[in-house]
C-alpha atoms as a PDB file:
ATOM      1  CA  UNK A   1      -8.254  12.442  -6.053  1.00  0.00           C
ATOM      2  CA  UNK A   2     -11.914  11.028  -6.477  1.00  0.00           C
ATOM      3  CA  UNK A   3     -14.941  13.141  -5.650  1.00  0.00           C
ATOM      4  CA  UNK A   4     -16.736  11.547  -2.178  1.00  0.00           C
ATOM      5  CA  UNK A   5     -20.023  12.771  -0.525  1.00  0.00           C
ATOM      6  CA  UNK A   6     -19.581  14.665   2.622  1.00  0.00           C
ATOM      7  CA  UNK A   7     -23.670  15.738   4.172  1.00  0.00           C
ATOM      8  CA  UNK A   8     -22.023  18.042   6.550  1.00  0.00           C
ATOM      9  CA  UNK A   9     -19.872  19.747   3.915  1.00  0.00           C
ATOM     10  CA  UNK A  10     -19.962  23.697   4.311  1.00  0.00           C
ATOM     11  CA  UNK A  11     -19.038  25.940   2.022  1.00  0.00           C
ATOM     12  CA  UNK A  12     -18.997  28.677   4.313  1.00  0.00           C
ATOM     13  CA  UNK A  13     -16.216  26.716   6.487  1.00  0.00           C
ATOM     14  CA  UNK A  14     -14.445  26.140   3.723  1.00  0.00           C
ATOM     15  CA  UNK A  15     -14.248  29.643   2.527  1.00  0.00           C
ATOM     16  CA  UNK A  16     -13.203  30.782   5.622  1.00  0.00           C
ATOM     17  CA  UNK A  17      -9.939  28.485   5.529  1.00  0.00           C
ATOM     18  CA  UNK A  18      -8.906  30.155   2.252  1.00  0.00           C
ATOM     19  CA  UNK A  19      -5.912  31.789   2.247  1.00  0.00           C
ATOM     20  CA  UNK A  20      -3.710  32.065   4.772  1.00  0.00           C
ATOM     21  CA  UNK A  21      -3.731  29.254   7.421  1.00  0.00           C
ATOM     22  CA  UNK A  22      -1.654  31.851  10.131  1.00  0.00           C
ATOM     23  CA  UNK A  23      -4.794  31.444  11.856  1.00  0.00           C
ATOM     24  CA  UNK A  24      -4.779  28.164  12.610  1.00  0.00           C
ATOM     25  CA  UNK A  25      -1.925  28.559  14.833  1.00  0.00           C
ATOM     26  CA  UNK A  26       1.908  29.461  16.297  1.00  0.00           C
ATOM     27  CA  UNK A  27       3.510  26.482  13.770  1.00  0.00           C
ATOM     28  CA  UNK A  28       1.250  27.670  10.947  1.00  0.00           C
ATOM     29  CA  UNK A  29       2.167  30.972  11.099  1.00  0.00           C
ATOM     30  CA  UNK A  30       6.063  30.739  11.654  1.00  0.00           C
ATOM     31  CA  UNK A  31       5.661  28.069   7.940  1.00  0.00           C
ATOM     32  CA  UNK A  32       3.176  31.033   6.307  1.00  0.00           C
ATOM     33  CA  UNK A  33       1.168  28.381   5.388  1.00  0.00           C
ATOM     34  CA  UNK A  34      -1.434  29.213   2.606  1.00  0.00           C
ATOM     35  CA  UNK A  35      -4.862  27.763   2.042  1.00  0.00           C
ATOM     36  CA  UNK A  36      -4.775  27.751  -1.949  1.00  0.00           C
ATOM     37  CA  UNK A  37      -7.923  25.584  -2.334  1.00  0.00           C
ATOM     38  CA  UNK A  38     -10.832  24.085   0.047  1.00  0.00           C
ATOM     39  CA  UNK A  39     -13.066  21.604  -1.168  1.00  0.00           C
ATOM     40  CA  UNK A  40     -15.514  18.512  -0.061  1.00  0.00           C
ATOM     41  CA  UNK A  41     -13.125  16.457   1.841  1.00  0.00           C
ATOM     42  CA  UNK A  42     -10.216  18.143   0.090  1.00  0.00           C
ATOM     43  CA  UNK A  43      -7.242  21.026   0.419  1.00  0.00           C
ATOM     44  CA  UNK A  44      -4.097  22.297  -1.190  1.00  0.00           C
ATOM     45  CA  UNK A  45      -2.042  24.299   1.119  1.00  0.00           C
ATOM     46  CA  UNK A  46       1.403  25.375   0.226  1.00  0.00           C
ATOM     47  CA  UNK A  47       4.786  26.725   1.784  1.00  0.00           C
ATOM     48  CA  UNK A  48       7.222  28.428   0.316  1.00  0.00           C
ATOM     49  CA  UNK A  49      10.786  27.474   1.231  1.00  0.00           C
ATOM     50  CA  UNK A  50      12.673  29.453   2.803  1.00  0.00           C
ATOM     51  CA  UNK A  51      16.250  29.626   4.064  1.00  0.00           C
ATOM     52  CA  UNK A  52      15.228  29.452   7.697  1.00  0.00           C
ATOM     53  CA  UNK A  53      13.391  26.269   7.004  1.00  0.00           C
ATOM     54  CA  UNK A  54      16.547  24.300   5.509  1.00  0.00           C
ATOM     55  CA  UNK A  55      19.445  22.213   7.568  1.00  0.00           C
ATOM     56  CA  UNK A  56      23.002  22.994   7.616  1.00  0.00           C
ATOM     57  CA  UNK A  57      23.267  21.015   4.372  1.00  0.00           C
ATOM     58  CA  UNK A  58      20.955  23.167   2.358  1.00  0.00           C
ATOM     59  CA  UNK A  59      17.664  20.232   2.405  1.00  0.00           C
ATOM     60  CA  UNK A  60      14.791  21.471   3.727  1.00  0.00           C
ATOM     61  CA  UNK A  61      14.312  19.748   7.096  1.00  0.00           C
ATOM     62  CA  UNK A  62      11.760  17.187   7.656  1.00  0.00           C
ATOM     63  CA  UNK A  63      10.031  18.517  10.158  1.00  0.00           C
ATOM     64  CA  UNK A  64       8.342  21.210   7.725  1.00  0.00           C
ATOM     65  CA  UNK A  65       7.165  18.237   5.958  1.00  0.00           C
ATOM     66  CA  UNK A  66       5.886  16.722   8.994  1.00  0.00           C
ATOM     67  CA  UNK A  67       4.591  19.686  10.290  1.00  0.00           C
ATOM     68  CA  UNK A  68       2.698  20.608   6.692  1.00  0.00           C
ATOM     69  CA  UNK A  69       1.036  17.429   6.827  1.00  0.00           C
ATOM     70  CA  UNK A  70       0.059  17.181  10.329  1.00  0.00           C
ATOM     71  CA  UNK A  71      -1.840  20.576   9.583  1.00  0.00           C
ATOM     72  CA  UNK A  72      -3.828  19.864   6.570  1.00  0.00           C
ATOM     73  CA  UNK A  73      -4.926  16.515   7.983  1.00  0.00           C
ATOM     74  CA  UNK A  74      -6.651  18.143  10.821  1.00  0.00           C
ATOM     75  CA  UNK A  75      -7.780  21.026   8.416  1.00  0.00           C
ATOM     76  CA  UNK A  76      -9.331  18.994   6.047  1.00  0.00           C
ATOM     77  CA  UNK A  77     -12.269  17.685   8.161  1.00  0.00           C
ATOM     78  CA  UNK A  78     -13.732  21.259   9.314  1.00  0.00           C
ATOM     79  CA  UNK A  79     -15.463  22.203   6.367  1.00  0.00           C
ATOM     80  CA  UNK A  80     -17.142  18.449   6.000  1.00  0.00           C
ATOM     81  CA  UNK A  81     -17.548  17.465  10.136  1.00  0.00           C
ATOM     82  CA  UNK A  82     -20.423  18.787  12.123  1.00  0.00           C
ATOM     83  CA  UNK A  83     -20.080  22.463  13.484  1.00  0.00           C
ATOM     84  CA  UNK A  84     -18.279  23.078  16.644  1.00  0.00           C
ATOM     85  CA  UNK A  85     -16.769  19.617  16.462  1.00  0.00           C
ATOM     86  CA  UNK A  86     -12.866  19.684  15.672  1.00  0.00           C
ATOM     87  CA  UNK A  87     -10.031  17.290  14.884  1.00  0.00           C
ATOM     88  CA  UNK A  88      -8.281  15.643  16.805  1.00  0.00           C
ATOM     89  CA  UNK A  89      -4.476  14.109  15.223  1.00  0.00           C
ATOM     90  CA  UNK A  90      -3.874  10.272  16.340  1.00  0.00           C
ATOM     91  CA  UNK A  91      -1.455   8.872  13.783  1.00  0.00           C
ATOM     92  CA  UNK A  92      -0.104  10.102  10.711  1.00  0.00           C
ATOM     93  CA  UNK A  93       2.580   8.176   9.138  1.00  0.00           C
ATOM     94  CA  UNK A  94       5.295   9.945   6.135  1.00  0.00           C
ATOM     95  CA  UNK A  95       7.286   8.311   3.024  1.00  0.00           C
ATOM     96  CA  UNK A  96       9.878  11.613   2.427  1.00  0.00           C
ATOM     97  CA  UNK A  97      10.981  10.675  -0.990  1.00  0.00           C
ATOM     98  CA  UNK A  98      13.376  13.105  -2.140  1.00  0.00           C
ATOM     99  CA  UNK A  99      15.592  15.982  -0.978  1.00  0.00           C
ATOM    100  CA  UNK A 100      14.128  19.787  -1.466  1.00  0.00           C
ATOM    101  CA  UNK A 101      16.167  22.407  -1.510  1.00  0.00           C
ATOM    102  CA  UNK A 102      13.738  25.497  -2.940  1.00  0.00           C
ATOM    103  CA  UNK A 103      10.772  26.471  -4.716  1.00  0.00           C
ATOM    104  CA  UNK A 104       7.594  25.700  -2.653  1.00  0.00           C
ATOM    105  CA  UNK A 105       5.623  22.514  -0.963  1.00  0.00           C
ATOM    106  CA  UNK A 106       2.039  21.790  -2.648  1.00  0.00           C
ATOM    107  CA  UNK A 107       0.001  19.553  -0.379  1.00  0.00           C
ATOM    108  CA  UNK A 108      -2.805  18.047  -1.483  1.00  0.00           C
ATOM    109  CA  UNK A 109      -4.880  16.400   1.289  1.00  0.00           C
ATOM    110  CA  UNK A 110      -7.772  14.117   0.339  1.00  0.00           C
ATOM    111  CA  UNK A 111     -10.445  12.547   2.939  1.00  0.00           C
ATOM    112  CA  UNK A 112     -10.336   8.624   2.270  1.00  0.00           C
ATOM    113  CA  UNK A 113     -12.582   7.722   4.897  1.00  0.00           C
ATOM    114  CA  UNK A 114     -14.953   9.622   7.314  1.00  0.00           C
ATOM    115  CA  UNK A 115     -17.035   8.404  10.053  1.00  0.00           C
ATOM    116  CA  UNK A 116     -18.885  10.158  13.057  1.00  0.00           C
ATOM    117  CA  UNK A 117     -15.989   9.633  15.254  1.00  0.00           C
ATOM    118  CA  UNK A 118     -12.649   9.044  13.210  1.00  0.00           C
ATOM    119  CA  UNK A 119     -11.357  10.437   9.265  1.00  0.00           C
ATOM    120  CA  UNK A 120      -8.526   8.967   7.477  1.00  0.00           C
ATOM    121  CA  UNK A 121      -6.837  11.337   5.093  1.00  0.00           C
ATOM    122  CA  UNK A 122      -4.057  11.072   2.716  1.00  0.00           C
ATOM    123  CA  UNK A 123      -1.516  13.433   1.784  1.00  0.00           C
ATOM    124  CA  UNK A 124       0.357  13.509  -1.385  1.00  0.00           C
ATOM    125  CA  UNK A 125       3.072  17.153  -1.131  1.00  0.00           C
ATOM    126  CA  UNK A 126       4.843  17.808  -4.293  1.00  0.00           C
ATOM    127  CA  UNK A 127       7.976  20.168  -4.681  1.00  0.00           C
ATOM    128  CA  UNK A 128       8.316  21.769  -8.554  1.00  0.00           C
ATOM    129  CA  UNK A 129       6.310  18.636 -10.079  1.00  0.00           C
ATOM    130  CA  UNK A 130       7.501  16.018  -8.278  1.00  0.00           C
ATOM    131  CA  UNK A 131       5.992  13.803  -5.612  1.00  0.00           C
ATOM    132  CA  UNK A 132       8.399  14.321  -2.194  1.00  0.00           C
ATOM    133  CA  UNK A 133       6.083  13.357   0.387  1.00  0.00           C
ATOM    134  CA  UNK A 134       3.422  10.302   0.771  1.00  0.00           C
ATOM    135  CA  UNK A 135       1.263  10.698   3.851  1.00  0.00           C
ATOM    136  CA  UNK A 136      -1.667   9.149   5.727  1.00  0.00           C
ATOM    137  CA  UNK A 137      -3.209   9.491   8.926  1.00  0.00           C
ATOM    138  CA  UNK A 138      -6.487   9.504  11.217  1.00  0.00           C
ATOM    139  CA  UNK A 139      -7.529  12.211  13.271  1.00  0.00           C
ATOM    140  CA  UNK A 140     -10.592  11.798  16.363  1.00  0.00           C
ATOM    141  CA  UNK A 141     -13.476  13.976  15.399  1.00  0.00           C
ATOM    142  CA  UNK A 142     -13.971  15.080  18.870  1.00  0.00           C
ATOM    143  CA  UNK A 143     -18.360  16.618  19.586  1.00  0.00           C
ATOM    144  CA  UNK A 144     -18.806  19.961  20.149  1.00  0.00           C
ATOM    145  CA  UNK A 145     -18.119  21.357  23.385  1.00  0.00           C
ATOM    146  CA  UNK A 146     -21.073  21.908  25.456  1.00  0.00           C
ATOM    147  CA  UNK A 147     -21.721  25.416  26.361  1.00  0.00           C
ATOM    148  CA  UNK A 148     -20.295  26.436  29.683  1.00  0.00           C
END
């Protein structure tokens, strides 16, 4: 992933998404998602799989992958969008590329594109050194709500 200039990046947002991402929500919570590394335009989150997370058949379902992606696309953009201002999913599209049946997801999510109203991020999730999951998407980067 290449290095990209982000004006708004803060490195205060971004340490405050380190470690676990429970706060970011129900879905993130129930996956224990964990914030391993924030960065200008960047993150690596990771999940560990568990048995509650895999189908009859023993492959972890594709929803978790869905799910993993859909949150570190939105994620990405706080630390490098304007305060107050938050994300807004509109499209993300998957490649699932092989089966998992343990270990843990890495994703990687890297800002290709950012503009005052839209980011397009891609998502590359690897499962024990192997590339299982190819995503990209764009998210609305909705102002900041006035003060009531």
């Amino acid at each position: 992933m290449s290095e990209r200039e982000f004006p708004l990046y803060s490195e205060k947002t971004a340490a405050g998404l380190r470690g676990s991402g429970e706060d970011a929500g129900s879905l993130a919570k129930f996956l224990h998602i964990e914030h391993i590394d924030v960065g200008p335009g960047t993150l690596h989150a990771r999940v560990a799989v568990r048995a509650e997370l895999l189908t009859p058949f023993g492959n972890l379902h594709g929803g978790v992958l869905s799910a993993l992606c859909d949150h570190v696309l939105g994620t990405v953009c706080y630390p490098v969008i304007e305060r107050g201002a938050w994300a807004a999913t509109t499209e993300f599209k998957l490649n699932l590329l092989a089966p998992i049946t343990r270990g843990a997801l890495d994703a990687r999510a890297e800002v290709i594109s950012l503009t005052s109203k839209t980011a397009v991020v891609r998502i590359d999730v690897e499962n024990e050194d192997r590339l299982v999951c190819a995503a990209q998407g764009t998210v609305l980067i909705m102002p900041p709500r006035p003060p009531r």
